[in-house]
N, C-alpha and C. Protein backbone atom coordinates (compact mmCIF):
# COMPACT_ATOMS: atom_id res chain seq x y z
N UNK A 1 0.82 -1.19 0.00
CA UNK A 1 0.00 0.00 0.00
C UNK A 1 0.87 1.26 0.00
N UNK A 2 2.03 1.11 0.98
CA UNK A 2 3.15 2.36 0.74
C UNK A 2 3.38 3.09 -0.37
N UNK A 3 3.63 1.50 -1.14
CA UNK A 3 4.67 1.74 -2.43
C UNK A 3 3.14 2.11 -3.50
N UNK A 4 2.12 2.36 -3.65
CA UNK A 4 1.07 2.43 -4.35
C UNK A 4 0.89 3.80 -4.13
N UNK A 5 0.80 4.41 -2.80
CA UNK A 5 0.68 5.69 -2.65
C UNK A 5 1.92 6.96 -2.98
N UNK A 6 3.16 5.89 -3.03
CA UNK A 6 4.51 6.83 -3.77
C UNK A 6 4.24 6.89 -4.98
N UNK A 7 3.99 5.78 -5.29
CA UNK A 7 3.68 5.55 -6.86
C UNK A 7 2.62 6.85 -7.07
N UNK A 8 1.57 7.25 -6.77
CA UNK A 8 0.13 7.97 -7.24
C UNK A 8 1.24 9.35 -6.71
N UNK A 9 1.70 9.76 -5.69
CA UNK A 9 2.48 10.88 -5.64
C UNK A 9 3.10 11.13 -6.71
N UNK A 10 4.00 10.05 -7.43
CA UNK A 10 5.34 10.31 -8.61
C UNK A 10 4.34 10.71 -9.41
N UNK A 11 3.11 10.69 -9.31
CA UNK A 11 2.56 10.52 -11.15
C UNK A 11 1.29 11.44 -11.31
N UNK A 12 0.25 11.12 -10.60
CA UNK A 12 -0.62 11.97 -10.78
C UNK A 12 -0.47 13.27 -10.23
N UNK A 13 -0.34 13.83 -9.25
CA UNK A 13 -0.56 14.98 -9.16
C UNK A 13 0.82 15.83 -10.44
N UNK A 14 1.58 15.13 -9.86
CA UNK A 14 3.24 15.37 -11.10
C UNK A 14 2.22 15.28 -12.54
N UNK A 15 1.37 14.64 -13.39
CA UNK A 15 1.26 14.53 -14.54
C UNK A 15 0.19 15.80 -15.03
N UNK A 16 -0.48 16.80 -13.53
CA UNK A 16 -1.43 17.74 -13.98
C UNK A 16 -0.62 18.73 -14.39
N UNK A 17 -0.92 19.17 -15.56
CA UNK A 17 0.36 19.68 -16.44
C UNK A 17 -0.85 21.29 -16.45
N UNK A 18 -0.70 22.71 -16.58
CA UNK A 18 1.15 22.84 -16.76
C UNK A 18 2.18 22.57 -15.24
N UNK A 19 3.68 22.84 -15.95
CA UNK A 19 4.60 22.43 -14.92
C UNK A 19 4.70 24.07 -15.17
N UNK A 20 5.50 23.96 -13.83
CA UNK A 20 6.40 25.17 -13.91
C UNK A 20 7.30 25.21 -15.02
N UNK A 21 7.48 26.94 -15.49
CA UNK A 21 8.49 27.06 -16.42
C UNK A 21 10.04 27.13 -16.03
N UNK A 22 9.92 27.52 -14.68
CA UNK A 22 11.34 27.02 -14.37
C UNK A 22 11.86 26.17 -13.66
N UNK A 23 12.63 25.19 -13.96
CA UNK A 23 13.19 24.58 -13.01
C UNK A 23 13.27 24.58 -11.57
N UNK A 24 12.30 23.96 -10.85
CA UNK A 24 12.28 23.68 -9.28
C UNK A 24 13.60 23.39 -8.98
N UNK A 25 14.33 24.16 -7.74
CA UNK A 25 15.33 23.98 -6.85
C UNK A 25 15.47 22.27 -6.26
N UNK A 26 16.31 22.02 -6.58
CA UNK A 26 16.81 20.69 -5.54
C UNK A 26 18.08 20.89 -4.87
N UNK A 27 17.75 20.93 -3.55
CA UNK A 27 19.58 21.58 -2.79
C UNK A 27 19.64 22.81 -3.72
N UNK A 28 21.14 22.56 -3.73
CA UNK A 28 21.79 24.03 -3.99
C UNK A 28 22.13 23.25 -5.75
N UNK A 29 21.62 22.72 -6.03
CA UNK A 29 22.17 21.93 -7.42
C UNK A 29 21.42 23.06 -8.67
N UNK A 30 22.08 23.53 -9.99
CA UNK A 30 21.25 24.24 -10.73
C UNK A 30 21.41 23.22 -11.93
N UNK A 31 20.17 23.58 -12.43
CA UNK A 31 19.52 22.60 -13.30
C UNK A 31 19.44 23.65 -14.88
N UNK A 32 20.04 23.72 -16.03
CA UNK A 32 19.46 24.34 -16.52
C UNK A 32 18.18 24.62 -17.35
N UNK A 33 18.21 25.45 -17.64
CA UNK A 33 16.76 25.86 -18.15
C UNK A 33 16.69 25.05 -19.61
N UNK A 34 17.26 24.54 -20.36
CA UNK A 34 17.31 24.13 -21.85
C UNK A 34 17.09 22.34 -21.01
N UNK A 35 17.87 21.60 -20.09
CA UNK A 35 17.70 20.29 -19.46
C UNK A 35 16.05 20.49 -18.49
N UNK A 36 15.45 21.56 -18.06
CA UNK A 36 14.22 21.27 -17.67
C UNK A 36 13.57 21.27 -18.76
N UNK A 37 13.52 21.90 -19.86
CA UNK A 37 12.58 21.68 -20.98
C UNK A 37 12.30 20.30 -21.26
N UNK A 38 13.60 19.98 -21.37
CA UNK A 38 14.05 18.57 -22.33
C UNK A 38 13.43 17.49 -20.93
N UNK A 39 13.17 17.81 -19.72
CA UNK A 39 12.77 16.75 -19.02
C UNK A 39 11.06 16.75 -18.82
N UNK A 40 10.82 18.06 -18.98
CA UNK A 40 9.24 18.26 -19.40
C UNK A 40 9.06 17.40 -21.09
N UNK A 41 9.56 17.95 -21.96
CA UNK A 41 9.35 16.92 -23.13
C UNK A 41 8.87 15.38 -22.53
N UNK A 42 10.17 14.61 -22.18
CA UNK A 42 10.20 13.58 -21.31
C UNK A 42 9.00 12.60 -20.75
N UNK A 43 8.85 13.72 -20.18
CA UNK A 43 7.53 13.23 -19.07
C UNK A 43 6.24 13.40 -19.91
N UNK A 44 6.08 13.98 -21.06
CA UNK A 44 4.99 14.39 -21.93
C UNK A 44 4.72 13.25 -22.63
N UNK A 45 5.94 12.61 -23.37
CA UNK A 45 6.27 11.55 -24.03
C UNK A 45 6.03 9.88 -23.50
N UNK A 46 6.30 9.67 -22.27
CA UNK A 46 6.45 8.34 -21.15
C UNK A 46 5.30 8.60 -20.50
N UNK A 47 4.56 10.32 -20.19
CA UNK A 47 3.58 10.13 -19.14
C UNK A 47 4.05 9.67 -17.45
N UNK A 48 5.18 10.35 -17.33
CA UNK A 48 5.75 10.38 -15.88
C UNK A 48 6.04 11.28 -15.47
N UNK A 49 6.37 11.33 -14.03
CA UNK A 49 6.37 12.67 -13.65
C UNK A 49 7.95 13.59 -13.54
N UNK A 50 8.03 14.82 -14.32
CA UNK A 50 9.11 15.40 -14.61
C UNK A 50 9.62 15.25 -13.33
N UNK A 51 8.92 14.95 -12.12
CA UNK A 51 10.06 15.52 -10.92
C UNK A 51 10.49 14.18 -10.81
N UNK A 52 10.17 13.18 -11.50
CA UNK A 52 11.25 11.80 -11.16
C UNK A 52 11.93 11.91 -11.95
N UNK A 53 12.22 12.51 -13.23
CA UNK A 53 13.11 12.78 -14.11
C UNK A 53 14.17 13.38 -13.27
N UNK A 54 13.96 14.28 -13.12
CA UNK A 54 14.85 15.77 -12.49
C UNK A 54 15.25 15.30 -11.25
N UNK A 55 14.82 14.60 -10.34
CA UNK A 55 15.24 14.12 -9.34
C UNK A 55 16.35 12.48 -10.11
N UNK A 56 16.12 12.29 -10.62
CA UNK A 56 17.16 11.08 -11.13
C UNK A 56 18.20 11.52 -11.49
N UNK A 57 17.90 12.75 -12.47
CA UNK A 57 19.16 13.47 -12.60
C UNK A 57 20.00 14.32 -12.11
N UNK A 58 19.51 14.71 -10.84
CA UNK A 58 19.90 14.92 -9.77
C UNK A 58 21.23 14.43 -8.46
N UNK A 59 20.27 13.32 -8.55
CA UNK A 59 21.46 12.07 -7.70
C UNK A 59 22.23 11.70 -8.36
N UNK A 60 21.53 11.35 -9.95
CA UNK A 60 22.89 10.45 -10.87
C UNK A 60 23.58 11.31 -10.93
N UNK A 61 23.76 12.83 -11.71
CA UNK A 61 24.84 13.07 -12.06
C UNK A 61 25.18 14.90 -11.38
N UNK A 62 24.75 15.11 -10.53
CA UNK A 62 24.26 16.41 -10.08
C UNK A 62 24.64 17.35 -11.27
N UNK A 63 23.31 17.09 -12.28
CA UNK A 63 22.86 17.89 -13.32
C UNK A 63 24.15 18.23 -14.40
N UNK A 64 25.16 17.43 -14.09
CA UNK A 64 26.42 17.02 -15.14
C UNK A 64 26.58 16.57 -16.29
N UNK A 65 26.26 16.85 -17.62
CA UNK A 65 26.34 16.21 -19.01
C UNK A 65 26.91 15.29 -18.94
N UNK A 66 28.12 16.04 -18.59
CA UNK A 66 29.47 14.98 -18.91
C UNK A 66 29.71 14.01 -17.63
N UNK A 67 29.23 14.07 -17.09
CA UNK A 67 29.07 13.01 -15.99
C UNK A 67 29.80 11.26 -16.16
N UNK A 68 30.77 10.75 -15.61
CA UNK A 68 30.84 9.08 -15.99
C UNK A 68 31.15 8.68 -15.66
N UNK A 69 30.94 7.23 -15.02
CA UNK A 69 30.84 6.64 -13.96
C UNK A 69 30.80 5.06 -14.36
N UNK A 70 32.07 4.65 -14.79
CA UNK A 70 31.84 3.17 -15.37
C UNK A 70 31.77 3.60 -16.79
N UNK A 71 30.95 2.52 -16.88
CA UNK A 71 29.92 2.65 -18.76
C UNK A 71 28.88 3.51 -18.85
N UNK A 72 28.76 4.41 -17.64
CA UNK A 72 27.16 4.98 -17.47
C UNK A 72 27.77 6.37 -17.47
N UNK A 73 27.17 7.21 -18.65
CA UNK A 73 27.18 8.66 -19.01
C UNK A 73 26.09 9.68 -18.88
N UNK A 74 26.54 10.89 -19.19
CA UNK A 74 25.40 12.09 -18.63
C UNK A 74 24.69 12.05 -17.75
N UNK A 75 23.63 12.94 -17.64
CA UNK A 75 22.66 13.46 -16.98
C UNK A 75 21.89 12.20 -16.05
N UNK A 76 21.62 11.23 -16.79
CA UNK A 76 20.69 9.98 -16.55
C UNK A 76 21.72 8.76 -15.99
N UNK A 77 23.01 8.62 -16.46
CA UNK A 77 23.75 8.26 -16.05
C UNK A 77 23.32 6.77 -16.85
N UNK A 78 23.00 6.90 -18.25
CA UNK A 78 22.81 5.76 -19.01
C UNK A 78 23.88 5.01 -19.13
N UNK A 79 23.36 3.37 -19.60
CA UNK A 79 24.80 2.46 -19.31
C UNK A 79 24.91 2.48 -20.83
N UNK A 80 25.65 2.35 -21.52
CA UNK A 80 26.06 2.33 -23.24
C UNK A 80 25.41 1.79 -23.60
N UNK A 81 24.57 0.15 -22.86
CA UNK A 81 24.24 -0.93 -23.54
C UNK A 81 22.87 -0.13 -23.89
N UNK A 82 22.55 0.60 -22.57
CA UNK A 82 20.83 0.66 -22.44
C UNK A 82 21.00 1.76 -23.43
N UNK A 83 21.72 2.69 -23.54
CA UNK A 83 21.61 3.97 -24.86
C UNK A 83 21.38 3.38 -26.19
N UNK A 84 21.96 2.55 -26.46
CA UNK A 84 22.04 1.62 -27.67
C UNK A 84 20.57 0.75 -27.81
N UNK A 85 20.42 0.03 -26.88
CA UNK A 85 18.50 -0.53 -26.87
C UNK A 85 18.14 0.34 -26.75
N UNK A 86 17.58 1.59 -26.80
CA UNK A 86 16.89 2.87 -27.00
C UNK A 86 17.12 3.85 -28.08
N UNK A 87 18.18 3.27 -28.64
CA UNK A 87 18.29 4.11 -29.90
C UNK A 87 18.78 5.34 -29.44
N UNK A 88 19.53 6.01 -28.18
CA UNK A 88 20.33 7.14 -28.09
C UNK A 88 21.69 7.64 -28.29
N UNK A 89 21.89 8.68 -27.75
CA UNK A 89 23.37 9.16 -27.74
C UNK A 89 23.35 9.58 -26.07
N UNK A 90 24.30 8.84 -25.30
CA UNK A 90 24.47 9.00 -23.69
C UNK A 90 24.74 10.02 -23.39
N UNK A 91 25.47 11.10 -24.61
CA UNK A 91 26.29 12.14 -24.31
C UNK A 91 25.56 13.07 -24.84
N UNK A 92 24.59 13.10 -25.47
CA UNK A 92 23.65 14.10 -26.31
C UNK A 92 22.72 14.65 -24.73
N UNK A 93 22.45 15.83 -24.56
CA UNK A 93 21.62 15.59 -23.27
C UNK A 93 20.39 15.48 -23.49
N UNK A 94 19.96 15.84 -24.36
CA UNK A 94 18.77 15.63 -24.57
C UNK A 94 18.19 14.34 -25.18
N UNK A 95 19.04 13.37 -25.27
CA UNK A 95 18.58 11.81 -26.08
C UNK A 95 18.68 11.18 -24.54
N UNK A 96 20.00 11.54 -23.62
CA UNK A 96 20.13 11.10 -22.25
C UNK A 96 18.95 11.11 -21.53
N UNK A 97 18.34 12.23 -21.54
CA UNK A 97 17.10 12.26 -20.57
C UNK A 97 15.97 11.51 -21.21
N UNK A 98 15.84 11.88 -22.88
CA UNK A 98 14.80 10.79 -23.66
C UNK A 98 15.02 9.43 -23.15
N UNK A 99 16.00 8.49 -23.17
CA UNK A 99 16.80 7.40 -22.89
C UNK A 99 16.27 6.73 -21.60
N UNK A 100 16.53 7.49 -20.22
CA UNK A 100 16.49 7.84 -18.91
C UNK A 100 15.27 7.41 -18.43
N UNK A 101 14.44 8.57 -19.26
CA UNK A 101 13.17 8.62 -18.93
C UNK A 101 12.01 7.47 -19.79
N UNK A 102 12.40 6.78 -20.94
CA UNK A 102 11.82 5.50 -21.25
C UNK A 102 12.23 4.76 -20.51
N UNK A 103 13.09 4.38 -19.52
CA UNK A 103 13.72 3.25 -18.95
C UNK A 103 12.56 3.72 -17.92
N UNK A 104 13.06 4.96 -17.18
CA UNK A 104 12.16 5.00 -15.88
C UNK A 104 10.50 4.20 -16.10
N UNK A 105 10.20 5.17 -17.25
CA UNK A 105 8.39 4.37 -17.67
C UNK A 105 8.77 3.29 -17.96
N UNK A 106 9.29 2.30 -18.83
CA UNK A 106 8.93 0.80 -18.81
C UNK A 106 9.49 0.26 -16.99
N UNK A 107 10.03 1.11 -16.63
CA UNK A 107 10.39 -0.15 -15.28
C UNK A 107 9.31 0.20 -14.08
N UNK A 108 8.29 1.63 -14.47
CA UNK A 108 7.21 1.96 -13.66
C UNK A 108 6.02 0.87 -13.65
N UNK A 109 5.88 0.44 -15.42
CA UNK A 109 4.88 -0.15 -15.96
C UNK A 109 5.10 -1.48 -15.59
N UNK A 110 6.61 -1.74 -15.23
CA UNK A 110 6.75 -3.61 -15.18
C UNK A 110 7.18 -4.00 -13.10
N UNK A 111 6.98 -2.89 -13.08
CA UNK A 111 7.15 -2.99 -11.32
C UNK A 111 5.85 -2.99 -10.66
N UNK A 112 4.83 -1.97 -11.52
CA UNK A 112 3.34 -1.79 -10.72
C UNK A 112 3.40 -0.12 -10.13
N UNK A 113 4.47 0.36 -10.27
CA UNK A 113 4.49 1.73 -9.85
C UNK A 113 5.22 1.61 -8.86
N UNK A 114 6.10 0.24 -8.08
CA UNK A 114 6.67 0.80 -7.22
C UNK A 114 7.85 0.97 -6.79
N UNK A 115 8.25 2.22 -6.92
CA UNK A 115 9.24 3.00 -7.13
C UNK A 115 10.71 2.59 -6.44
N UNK A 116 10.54 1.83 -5.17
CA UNK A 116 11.87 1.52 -4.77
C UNK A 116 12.63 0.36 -5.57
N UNK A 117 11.31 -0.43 -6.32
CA UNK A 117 11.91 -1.44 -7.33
C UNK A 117 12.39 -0.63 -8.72
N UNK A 118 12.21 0.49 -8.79
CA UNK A 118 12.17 0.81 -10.26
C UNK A 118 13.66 1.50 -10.10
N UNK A 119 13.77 2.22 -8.37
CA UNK A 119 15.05 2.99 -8.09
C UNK A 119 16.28 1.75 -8.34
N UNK A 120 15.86 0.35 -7.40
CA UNK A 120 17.08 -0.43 -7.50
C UNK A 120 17.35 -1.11 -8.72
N UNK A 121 16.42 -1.26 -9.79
CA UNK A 121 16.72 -1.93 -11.15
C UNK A 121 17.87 -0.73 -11.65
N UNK A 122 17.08 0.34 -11.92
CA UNK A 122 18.04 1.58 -13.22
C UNK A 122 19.02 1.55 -12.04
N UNK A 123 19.37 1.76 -10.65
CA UNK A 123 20.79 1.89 -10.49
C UNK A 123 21.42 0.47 -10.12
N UNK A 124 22.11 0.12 -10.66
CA UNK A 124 21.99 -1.51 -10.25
C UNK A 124 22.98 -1.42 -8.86
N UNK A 125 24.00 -0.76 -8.50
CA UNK A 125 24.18 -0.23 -7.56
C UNK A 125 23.74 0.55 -6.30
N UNK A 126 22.59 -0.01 -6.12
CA UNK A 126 21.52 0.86 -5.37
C UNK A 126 21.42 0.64 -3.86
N UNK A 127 21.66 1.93 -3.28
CA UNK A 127 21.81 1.80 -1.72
C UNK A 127 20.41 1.77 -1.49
N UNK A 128 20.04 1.97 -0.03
CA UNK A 128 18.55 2.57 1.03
C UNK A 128 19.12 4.49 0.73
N UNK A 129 20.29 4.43 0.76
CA UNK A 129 20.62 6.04 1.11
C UNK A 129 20.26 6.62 -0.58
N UNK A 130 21.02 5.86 -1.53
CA UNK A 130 20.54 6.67 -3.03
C UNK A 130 18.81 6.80 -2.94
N UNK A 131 18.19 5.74 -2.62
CA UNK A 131 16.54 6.10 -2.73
C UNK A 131 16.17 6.87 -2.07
N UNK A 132 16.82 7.18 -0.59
CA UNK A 132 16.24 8.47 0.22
C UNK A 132 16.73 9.57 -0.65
N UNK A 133 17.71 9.62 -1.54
CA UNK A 133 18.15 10.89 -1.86
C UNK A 133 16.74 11.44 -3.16
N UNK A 134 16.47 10.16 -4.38
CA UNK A 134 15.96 9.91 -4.50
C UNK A 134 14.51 10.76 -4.55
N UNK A 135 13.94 10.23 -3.55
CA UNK A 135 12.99 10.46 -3.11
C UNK A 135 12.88 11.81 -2.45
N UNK A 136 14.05 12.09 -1.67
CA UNK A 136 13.98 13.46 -0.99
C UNK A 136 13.71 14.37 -2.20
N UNK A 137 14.74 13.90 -3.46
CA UNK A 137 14.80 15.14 -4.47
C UNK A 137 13.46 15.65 -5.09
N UNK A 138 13.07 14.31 -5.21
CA UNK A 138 11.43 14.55 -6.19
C UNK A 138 10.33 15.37 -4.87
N UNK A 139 10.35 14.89 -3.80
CA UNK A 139 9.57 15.87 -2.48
C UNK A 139 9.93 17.11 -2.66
N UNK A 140 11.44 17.71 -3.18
CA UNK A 140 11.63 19.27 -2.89
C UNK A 140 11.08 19.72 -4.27
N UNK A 141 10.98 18.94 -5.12
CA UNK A 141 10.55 19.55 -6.37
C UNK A 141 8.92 19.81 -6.29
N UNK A 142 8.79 18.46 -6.00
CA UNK A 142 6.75 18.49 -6.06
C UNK A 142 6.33 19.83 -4.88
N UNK A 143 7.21 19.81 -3.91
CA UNK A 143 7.43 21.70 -3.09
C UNK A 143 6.77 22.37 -3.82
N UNK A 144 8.07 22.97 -4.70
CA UNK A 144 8.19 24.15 -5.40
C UNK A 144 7.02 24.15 -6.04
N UNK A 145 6.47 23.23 -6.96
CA UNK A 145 5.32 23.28 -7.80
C UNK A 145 4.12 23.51 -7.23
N UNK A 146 3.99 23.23 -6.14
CA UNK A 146 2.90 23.14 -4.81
C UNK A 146 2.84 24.82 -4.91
N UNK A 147 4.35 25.28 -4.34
CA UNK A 147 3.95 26.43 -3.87
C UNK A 147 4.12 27.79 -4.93
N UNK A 148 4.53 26.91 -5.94
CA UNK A 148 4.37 28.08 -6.96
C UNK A 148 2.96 28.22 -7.66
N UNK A 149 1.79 27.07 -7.42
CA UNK A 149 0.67 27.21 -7.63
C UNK A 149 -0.11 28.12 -6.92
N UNK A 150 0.31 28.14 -5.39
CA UNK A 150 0.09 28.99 -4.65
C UNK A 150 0.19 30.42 -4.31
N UNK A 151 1.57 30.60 -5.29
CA UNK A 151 2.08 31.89 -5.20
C UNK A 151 1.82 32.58 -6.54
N UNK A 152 0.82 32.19 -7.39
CA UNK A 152 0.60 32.45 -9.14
C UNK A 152 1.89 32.41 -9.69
N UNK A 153 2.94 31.83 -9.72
CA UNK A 153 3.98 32.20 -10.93
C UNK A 153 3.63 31.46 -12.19
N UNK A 154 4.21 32.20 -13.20
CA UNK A 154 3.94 31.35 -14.47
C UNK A 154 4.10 30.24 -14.04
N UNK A 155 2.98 29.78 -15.40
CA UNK A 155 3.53 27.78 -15.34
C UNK A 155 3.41 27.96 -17.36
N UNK A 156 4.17 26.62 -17.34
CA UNK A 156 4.16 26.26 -18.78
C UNK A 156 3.64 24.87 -18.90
């Protein structure tokens, strides 16, 4: 039941679109404005929620293109093999997050929505501490959106 109610957090309220036009704060990490577009695309495309995007890319690579770590590059911290079954470029950022973010949706769709299985598949290296981070990131984001509804700022 936990993991059903993280799941309906990541997605529905995250999928009532518009998003904000700018990039929600996570920590002190800056995200740019051309990589939030490209993670709104994303989520438009898979039907997930940009703040699990942005929060993945967050932990994986704190918002680093060039990011690499093993076989696993950019933003998403794709492994070569999985860029290649997806038809991307790891290093392109914007195919990275395309890439990223189909993996995230098929492993949403083949888990049931629940998210700590979907965190430990894509990192196969996966602590309790990466999912709190995780998870913390996408909470400070779904924040901002909360309270920028609240506060009228543009949305897109």
């Amino acid at each position: 039941m936990k993991t059903l109610i993280i799941f309906l957090l990541l997605t529905v309220p995250a999928l009532a679109q518009p998003w904000p036009s700018t990039p929600p704060p996570i920590g002190h990490l800056f995200l740019k404005q051309e990589y939030w577009n490209y993670i709104k695309e994303a989520a438009r495309k898979y039907q997930i929620s940009p703040y699990l995007i942005q929060a993945v890319c967050a932990i994986e690579s704190r918002y680093d293109k060039d990011a690499k770590s093993g076989r696993c590059f950019g933003l998403m911290q794709l492994h070569r093999d999985t860029a290649k079954k997806y038809g991307v470029d790891a290093h392109d950022p914007r195919e990275n997050i395309m890439g990223g973010a189909a993996v995230l949706a098929h492993l949403l769709q083949k888990y049931n929505g629940n998210v700590r299985r979907v965190l430990r598949t894509y990192n196969a290296s996966c602590t309790a501490a990466y999912e709190r981070e995780v998870i913390r990131a996408y909470n400070q984001a779904q924040r901002f959106e909360t309270s920028s509804l609240v506060a009228g700022k543009s949305k897109n």
